[in-house]
PDB file of N, CA and C in Angstrom:
ATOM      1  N   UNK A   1      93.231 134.701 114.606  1.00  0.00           N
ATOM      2  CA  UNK A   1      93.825 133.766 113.680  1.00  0.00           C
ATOM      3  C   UNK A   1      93.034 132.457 113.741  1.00  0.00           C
ATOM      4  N   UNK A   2      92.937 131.846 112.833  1.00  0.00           N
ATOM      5  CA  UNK A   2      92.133 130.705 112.312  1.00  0.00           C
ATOM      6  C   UNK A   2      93.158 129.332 112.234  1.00  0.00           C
ATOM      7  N   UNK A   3      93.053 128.104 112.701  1.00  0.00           N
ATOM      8  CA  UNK A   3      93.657 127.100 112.262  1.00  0.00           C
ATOM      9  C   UNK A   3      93.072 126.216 111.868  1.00  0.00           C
ATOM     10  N   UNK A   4      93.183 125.755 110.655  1.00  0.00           N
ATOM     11  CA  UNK A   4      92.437 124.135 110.170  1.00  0.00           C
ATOM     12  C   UNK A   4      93.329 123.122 110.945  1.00  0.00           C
ATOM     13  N   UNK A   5      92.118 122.559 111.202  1.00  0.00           N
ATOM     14  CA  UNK A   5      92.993 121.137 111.885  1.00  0.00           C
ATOM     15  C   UNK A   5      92.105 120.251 111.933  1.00  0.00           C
ATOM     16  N   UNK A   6      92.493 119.514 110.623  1.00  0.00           N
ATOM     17  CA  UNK A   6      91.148 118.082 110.166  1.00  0.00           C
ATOM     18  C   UNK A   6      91.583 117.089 111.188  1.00  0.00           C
ATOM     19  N   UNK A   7      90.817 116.299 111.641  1.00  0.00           N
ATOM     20  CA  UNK A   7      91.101 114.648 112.456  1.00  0.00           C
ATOM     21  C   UNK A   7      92.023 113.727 111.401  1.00  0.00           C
ATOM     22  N   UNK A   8      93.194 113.510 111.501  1.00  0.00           N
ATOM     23  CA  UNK A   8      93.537 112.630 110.451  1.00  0.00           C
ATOM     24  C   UNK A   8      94.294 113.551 109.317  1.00  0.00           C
ATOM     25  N   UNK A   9      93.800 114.513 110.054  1.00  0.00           N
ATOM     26  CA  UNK A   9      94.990 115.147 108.427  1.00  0.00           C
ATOM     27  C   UNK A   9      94.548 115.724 107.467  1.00  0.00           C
ATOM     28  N   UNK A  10      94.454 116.352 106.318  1.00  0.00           N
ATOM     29  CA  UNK A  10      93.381 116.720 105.227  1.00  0.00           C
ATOM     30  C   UNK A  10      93.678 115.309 104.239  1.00  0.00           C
ATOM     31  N   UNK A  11      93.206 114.562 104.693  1.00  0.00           N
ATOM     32  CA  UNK A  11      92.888 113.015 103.787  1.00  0.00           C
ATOM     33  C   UNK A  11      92.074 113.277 103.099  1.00  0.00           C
ATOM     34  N   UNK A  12      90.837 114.207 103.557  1.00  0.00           N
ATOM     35  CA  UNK A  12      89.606 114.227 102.664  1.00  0.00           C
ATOM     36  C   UNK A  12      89.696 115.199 101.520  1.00  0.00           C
ATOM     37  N   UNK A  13      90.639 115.797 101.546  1.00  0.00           N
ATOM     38  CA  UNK A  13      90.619 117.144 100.552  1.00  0.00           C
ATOM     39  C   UNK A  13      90.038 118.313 101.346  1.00  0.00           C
ATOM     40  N   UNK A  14      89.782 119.203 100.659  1.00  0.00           N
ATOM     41  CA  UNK A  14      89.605 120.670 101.360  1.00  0.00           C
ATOM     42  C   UNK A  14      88.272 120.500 102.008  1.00  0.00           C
ATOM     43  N   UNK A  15      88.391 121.041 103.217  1.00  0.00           N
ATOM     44  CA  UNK A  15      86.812 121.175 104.004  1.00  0.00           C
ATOM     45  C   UNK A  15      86.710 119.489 104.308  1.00  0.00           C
ATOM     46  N   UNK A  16      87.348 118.428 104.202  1.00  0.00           N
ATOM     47  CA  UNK A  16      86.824 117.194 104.687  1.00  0.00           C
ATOM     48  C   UNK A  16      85.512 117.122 104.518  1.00  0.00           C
ATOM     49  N   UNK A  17      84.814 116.416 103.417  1.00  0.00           N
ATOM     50  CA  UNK A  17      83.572 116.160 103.029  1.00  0.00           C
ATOM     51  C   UNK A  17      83.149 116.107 104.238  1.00  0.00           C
ATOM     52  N   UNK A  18      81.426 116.752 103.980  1.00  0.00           N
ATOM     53  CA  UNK A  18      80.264 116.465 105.582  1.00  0.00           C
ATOM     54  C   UNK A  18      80.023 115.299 105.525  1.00  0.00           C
ATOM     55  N   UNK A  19      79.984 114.268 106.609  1.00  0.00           N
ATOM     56  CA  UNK A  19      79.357 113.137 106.502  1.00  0.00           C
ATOM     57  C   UNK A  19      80.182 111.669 106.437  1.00  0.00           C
ATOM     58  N   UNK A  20      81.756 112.353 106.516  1.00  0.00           N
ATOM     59  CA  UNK A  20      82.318 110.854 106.217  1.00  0.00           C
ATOM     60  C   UNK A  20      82.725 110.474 107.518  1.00  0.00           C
ATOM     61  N   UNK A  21      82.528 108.990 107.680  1.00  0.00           N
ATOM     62  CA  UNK A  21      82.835 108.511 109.213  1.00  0.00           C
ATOM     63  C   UNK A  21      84.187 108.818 109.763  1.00  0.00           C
ATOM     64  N   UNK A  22      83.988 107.851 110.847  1.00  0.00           N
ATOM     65  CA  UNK A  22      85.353 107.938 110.834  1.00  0.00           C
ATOM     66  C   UNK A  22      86.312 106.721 110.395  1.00  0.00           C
ATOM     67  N   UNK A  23      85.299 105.670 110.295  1.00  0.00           N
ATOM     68  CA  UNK A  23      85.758 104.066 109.243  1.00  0.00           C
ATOM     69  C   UNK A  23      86.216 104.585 107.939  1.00  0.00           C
ATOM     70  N   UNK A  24      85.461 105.664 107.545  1.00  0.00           N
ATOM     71  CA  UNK A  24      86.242 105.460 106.136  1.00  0.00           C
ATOM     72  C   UNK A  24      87.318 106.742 106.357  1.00  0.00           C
ATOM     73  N   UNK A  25      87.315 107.864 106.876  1.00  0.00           N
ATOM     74  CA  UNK A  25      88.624 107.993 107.032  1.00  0.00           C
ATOM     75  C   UNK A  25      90.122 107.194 107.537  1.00  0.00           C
ATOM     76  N   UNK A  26      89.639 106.532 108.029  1.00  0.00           N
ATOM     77  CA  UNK A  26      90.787 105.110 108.732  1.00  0.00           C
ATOM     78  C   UNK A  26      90.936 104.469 107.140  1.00  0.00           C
ATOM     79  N   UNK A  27      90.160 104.086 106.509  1.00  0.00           N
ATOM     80  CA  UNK A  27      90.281 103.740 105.602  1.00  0.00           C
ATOM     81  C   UNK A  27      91.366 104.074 104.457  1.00  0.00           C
ATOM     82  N   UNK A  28      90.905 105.319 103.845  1.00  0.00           N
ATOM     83  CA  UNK A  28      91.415 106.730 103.528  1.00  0.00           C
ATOM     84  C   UNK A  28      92.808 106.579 103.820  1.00  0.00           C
ATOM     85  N   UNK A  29      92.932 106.381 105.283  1.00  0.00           N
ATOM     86  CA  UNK A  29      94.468 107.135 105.775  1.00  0.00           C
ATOM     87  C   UNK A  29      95.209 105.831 105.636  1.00  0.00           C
ATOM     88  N   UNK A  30      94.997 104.500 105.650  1.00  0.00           N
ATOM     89  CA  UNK A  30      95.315 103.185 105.652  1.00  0.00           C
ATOM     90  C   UNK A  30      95.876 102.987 104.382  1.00  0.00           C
ATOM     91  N   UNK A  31      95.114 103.385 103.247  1.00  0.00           N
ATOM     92  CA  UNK A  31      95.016 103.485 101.754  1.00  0.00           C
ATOM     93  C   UNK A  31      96.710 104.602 101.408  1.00  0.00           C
ATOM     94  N   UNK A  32      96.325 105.828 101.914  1.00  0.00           N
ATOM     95  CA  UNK A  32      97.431 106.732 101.220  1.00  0.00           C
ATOM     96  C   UNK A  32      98.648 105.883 102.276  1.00  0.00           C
ATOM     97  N   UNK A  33      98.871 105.874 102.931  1.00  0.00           N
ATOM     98  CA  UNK A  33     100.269 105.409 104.196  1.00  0.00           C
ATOM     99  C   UNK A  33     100.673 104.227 103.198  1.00  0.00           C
ATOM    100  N   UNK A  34     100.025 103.285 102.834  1.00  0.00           N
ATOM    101  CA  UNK A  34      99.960 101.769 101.879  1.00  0.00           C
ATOM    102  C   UNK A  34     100.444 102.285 100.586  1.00  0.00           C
ATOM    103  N   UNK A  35      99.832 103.534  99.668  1.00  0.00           N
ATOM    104  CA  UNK A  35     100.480 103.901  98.467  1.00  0.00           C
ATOM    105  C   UNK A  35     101.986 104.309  98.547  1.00  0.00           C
ATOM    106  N   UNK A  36     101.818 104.996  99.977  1.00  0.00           N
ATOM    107  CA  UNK A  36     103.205 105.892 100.008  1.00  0.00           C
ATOM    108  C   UNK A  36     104.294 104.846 100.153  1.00  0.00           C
ATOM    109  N   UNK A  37     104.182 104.178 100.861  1.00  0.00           N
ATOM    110  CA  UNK A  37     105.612 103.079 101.222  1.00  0.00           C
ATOM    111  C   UNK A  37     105.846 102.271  99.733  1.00  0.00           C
ATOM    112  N   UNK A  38     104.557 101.987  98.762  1.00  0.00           N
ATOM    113  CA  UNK A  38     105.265 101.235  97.456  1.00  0.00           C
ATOM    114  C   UNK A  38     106.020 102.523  96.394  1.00  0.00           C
ATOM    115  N   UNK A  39     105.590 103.857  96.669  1.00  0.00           N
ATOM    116  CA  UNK A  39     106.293 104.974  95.820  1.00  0.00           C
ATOM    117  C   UNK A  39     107.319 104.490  95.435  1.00  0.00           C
ATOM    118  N   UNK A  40     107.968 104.258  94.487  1.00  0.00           N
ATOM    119  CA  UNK A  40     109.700 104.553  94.224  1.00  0.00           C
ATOM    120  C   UNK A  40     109.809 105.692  94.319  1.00  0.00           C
ATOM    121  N   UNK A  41     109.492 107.010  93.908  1.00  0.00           N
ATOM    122  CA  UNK A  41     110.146 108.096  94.815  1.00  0.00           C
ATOM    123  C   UNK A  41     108.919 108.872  95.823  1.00  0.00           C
ATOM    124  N   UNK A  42     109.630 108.665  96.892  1.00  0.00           N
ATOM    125  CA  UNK A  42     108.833 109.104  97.789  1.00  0.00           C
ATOM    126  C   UNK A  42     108.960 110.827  98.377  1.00  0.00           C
ATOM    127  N   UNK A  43     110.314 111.459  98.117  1.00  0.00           N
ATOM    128  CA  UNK A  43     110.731 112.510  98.025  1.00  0.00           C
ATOM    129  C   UNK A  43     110.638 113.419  97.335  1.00  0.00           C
ATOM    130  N   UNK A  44     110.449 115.088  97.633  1.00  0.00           N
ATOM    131  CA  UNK A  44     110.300 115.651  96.073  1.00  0.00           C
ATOM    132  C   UNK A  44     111.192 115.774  95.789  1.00  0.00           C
ATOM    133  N   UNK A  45     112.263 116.130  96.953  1.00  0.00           N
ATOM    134  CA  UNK A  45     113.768 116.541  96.225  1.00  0.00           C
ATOM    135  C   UNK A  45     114.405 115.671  95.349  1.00  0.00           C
ATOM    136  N   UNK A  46     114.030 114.331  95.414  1.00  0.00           N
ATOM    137  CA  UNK A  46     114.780 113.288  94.471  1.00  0.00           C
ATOM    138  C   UNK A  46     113.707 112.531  93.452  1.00  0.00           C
ATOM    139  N   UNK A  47     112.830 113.090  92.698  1.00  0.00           N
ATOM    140  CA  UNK A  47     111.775 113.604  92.275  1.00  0.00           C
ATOM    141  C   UNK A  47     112.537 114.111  91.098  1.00  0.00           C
ATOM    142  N   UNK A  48     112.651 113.138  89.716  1.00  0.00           N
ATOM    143  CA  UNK A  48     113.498 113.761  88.447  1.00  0.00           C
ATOM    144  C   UNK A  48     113.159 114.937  87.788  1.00  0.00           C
ATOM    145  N   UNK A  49     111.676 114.857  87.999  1.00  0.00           N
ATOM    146  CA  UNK A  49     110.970 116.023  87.518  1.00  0.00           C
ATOM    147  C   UNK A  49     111.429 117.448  88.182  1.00  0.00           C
ATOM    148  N   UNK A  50     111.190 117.764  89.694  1.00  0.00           N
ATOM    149  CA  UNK A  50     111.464 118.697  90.112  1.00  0.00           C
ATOM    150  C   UNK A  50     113.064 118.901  89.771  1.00  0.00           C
ATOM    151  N   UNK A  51     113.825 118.032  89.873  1.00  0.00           N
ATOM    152  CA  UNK A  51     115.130 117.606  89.709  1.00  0.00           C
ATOM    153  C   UNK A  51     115.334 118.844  88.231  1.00  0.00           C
ATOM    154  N   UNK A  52     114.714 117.884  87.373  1.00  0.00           N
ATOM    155  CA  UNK A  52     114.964 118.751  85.849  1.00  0.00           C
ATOM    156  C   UNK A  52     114.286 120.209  86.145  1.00  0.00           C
ATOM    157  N   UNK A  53     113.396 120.683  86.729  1.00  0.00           N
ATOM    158  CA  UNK A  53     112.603 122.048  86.880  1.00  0.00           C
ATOM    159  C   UNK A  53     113.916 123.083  87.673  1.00  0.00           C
ATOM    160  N   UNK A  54     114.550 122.074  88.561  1.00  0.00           N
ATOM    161  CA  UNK A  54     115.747 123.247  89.347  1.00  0.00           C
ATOM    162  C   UNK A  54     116.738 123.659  88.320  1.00  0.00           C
ATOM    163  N   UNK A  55     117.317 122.374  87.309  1.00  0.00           N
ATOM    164  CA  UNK A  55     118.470 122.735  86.961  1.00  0.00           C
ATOM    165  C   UNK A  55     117.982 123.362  85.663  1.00  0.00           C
ATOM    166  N   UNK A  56     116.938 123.643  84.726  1.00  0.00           N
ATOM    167  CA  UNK A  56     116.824 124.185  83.302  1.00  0.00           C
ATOM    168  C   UNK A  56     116.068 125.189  83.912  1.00  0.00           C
ATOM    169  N   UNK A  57     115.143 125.786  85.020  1.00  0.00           N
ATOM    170  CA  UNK A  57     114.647 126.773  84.853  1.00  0.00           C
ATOM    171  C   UNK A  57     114.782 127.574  85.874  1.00  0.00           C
ATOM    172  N   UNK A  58     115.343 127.110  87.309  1.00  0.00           N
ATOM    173  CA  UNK A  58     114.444 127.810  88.837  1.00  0.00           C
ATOM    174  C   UNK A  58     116.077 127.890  89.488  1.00  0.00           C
ATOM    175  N   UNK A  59     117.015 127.413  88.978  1.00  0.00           N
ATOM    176  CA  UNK A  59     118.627 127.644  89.055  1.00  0.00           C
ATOM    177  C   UNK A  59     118.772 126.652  90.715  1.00  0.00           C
ATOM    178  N   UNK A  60     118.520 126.814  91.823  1.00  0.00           N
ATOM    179  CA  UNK A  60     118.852 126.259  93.092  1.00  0.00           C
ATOM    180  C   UNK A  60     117.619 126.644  94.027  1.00  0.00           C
ATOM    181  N   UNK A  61     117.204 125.803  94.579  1.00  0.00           N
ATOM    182  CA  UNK A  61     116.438 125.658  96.319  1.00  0.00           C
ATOM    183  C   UNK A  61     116.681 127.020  96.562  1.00  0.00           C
ATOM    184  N   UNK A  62     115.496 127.288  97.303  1.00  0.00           N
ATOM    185  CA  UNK A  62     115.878 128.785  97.791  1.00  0.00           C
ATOM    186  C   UNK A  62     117.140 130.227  96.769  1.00  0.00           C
ATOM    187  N   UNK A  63     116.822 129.712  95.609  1.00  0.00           N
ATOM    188  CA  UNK A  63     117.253 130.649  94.449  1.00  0.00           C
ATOM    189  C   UNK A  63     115.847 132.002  94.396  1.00  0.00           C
ATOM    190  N   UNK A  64     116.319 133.342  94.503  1.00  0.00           N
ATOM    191  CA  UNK A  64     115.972 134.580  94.221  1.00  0.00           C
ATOM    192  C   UNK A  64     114.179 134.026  93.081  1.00  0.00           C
ATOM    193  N   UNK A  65     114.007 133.350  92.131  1.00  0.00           N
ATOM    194  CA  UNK A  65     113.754 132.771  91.106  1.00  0.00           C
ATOM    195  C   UNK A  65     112.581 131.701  91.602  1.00  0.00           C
ATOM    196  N   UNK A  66     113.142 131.130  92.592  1.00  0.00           N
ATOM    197  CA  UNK A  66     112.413 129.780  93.113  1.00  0.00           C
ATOM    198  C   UNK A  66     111.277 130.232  94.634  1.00  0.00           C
ATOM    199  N   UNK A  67     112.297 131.453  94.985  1.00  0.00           N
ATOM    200  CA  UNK A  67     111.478 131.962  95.570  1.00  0.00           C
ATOM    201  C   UNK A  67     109.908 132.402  95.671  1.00  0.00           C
ATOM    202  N   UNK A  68     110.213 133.372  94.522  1.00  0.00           N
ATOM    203  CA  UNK A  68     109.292 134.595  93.962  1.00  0.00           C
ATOM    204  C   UNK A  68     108.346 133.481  93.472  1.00  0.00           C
ATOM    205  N   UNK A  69     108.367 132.377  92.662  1.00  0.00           N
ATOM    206  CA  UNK A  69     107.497 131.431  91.858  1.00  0.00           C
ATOM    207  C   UNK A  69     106.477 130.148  92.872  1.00  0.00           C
ATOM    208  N   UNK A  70     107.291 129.769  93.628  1.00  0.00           N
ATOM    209  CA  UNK A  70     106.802 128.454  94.678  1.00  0.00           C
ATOM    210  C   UNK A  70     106.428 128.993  95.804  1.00  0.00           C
ATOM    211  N   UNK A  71     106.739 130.268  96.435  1.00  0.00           N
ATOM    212  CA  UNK A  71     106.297 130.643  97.785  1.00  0.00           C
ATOM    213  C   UNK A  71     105.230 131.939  97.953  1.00  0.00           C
ATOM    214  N   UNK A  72     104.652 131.530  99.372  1.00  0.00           N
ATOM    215  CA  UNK A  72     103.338 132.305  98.841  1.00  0.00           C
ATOM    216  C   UNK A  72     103.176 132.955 100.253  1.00  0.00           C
ATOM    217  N   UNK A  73     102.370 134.334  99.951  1.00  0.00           N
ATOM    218  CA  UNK A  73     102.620 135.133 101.261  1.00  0.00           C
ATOM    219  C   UNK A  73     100.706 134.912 101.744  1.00  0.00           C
ATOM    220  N   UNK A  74     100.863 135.262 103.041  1.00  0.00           N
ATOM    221  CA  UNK A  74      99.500 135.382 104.121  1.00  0.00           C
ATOM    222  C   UNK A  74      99.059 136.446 104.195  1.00  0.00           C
ATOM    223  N   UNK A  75      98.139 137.236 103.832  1.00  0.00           N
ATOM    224  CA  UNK A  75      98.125 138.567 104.697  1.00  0.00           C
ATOM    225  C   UNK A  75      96.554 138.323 105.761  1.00  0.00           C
ATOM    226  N   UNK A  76      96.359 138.753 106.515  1.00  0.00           N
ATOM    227  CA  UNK A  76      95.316 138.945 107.600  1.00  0.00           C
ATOM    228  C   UNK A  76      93.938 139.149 106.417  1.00  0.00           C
ATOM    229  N   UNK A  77      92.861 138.576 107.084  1.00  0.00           N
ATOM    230  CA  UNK A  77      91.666 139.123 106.006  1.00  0.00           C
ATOM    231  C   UNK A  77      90.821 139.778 107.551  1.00  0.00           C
ATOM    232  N   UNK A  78      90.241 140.584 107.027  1.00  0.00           N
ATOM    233  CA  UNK A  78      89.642 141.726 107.963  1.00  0.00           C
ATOM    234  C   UNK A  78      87.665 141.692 108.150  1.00  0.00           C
ATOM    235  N   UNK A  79      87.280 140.834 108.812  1.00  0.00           N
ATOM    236  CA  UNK A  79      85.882 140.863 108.469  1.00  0.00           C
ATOM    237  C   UNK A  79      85.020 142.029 108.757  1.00  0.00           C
TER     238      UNK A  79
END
């Protein structure tokens, strides 16, 4: 089994670009932490959008529906 585990988090996006320090990841992570606290919604659950997606199409959280659509299975890859 394989684990990603970026320094900092996946700040950089997938694969963490080659080459970025570690100043500008501090940077990076300084930047999103700073966006996140001015969010007005910082939650998805209270998130109008997802809000409207449960009740007109996906019925409840963990609904049969919401399942099958948002969750995603692993299987082993075999080299």
């Amino acid at each position: 089994m394989e684990i990603m585990c970026c320094p900092g988090g996946c700040i950089g996006g997938g694969g963490q670009p080659w080459g970025t320090t570690k100043a500008t990841k501090e940077a990076r992570m300084a930047g999103l932490y700073q966006a996140d606290r001015e969010l007005p919604i910082r939650q998805s659950h209270k998130n109008p959008a997802v809000k409207a997606l449960y009740d007109e199409f996906l019925g409840k959280p963990l609904s049969h529906k919401s399942h099958e659509l948002l969750h995603t299975h692993y299987h082993p890859k075999h080299k």
